[in-house]
C-alpha atoms as a PDB file:
ATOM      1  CA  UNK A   1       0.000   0.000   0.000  1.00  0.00           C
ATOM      2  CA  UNK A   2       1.825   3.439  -0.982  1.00  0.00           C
ATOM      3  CA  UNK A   3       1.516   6.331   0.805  1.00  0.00           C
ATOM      4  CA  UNK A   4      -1.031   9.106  -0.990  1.00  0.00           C
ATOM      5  CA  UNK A   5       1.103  12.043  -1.428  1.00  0.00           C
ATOM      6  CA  UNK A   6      -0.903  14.434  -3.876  1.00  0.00           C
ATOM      7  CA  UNK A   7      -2.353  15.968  -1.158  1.00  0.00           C
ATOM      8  CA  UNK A   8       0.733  17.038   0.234  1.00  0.00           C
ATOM      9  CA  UNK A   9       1.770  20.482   0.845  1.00  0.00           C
ATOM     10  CA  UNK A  10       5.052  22.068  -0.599  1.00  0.00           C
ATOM     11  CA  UNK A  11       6.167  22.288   2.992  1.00  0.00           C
ATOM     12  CA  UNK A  12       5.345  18.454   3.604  1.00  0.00           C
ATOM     13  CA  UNK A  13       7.465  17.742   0.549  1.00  0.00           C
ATOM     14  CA  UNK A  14      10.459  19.409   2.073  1.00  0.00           C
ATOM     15  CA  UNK A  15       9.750  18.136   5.654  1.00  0.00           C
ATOM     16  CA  UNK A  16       9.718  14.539   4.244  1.00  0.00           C
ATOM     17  CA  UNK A  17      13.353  15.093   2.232  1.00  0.00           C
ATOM     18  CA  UNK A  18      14.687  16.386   4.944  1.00  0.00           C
ATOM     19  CA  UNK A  19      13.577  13.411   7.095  1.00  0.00           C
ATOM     20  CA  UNK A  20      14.670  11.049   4.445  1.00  0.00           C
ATOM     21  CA  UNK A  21      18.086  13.076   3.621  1.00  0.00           C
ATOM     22  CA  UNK A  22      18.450  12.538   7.420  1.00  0.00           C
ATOM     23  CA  UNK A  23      18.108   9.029   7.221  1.00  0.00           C
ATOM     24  CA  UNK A  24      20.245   8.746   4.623  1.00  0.00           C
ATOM     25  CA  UNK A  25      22.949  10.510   6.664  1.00  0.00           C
ATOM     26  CA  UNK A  26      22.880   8.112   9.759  1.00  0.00           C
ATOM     27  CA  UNK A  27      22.706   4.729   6.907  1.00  0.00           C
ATOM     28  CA  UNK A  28      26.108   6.198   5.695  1.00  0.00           C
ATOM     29  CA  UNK A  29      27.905   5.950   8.860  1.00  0.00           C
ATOM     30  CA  UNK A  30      26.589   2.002   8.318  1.00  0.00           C
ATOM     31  CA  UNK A  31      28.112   2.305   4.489  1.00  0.00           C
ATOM     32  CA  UNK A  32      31.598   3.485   5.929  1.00  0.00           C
ATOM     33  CA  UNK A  33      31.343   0.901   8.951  1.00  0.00           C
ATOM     34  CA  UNK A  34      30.766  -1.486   5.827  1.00  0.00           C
ATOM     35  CA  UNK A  35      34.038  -0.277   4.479  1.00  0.00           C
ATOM     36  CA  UNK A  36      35.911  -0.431   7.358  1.00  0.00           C
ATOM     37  CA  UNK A  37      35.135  -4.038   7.725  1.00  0.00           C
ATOM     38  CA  UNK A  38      36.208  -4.804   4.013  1.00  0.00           C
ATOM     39  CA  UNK A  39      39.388  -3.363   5.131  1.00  0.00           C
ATOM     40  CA  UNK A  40      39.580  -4.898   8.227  1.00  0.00           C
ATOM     41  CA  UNK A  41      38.944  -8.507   6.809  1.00  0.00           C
ATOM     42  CA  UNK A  42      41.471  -7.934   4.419  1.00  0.00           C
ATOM     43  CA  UNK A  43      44.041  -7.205   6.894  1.00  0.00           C
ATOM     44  CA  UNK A  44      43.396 -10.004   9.179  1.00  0.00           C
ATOM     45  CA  UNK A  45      43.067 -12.626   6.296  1.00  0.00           C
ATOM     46  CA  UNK A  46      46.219 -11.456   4.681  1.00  0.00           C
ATOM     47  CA  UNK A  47      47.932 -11.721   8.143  1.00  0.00           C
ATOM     48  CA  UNK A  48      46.208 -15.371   8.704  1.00  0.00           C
ATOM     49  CA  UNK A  49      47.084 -17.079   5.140  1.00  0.00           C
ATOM     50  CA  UNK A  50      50.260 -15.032   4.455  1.00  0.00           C
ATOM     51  CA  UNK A  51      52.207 -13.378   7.583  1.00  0.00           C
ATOM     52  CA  UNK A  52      52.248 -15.585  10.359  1.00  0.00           C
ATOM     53  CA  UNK A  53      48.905 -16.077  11.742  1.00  0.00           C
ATOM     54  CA  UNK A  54      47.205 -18.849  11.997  1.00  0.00           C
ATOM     55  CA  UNK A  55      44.210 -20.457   9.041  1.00  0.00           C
ATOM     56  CA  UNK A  56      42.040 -19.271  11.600  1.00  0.00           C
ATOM     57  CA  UNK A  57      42.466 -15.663  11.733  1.00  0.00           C
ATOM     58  CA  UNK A  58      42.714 -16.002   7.809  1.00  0.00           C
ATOM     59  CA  UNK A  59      39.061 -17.508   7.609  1.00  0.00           C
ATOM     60  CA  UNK A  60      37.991 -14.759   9.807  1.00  0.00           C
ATOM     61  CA  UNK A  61      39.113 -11.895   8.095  1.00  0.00           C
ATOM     62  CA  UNK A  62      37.381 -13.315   4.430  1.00  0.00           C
ATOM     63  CA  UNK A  63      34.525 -13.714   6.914  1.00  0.00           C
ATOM     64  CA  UNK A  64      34.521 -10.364   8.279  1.00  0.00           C
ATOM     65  CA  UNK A  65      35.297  -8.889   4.386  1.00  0.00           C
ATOM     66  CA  UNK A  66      32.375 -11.121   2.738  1.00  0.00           C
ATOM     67  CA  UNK A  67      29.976  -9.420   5.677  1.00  0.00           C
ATOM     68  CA  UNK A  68      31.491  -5.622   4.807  1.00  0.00           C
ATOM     69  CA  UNK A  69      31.417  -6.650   1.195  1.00  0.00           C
ATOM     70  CA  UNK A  70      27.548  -7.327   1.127  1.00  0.00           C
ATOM     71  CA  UNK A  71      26.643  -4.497   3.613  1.00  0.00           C
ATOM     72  CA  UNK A  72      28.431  -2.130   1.782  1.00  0.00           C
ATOM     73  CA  UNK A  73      27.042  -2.937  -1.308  1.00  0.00           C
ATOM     74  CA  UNK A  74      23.553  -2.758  -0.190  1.00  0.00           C
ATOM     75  CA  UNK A  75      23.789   0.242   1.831  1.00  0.00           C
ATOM     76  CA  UNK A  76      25.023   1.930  -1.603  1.00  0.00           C
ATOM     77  CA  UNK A  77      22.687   0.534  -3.178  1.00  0.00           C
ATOM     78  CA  UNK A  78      20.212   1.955  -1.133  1.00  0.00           C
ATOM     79  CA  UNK A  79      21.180   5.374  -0.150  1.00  0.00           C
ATOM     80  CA  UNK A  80      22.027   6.047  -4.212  1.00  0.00           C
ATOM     81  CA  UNK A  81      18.224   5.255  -4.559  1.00  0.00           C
ATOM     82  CA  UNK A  82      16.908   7.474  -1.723  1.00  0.00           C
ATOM     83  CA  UNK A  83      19.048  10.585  -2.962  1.00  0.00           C
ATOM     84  CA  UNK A  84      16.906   9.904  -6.350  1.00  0.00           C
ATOM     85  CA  UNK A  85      14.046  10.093  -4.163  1.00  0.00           C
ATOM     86  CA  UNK A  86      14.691  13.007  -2.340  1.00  0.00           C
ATOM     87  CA  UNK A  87      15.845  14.589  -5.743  1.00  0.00           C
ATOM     88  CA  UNK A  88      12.619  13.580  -6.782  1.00  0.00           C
ATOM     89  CA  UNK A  89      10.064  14.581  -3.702  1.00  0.00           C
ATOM     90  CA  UNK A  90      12.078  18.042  -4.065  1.00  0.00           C
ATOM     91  CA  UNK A  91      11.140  18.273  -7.695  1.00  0.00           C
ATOM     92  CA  UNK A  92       7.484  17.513  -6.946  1.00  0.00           C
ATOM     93  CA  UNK A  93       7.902  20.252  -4.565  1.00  0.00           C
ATOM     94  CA  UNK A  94       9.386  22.856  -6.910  1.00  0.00           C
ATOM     95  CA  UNK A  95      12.752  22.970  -5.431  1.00  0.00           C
ATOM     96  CA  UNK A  96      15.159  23.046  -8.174  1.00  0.00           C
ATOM     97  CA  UNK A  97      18.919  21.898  -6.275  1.00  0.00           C
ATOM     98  CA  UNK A  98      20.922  22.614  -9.492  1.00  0.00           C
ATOM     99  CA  UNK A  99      19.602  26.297  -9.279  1.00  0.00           C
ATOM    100  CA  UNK A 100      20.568  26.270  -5.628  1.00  0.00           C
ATOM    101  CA  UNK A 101      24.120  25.395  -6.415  1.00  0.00           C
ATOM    102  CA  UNK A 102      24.902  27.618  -9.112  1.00  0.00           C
ATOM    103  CA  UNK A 103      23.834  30.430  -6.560  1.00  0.00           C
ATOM    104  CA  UNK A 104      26.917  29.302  -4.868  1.00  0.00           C
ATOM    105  CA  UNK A 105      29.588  29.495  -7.645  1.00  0.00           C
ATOM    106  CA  UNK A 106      29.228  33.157  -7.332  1.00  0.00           C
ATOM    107  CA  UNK A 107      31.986  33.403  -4.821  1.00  0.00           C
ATOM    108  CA  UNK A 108      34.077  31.643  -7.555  1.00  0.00           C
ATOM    109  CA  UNK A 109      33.346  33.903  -9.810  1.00  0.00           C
ATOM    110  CA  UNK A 110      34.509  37.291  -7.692  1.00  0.00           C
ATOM    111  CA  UNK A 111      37.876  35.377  -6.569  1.00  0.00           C
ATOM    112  CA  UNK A 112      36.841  34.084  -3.289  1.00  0.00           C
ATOM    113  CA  UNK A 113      36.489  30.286  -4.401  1.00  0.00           C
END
């Protein structure tokens, strides 16, 4: 069941991106965990097969960089969907973010960028 939306104010439409650009914030912090872990695995595998450490520790760190593997992958997966969907809810609500940026480059322009 989806969520009836055309009733929705301008100001609902930019309370709900920022909710969901929130979300998407604290799911990143997961993504670089997720990263973390690929490196992490990597490490402790390469020191279990190659340097010294025992099978053990080496079967533990593909473990541990499978799991970051997959979580990043999803968790990109998903928050590169739900920026389209904020890009989109802010469209819906007449926000136009490319505008918004170019407002920016004006410091370039006058030598302060």
């Amino acid at each position: 069941m989806a969520l009836d939306t055309s009733n929705w104010s301008r100001e609902d439409l930019v309370r709900e991106a920022k909710l969901q650009t929130d979300a998407i914030q604290r799911l990143n912090v997961w993504l670089r965990l997720g990263y973390s872990l690929v490196a992490a695995g990597f490490l402790v595998g390469y020191w279990g097969f190659y340097d010294g450490g025992s099978t053990g520790f080496g079967v533990l760190g593909v473990i541990v960089l499978v799991v970051g593997a997959v979580m990043s992958v999803v968790l990109k997966v998903g928050t590169t969907n739900a920026k389209k969907n904020v890009r989109a809810i802010l469209d819906a609500a007449g926000v136009d973010l490319d505008a918004r940026g170019k407002k920016g480059s004006r410091a370039e322009k006058n030598g302060r960028g």
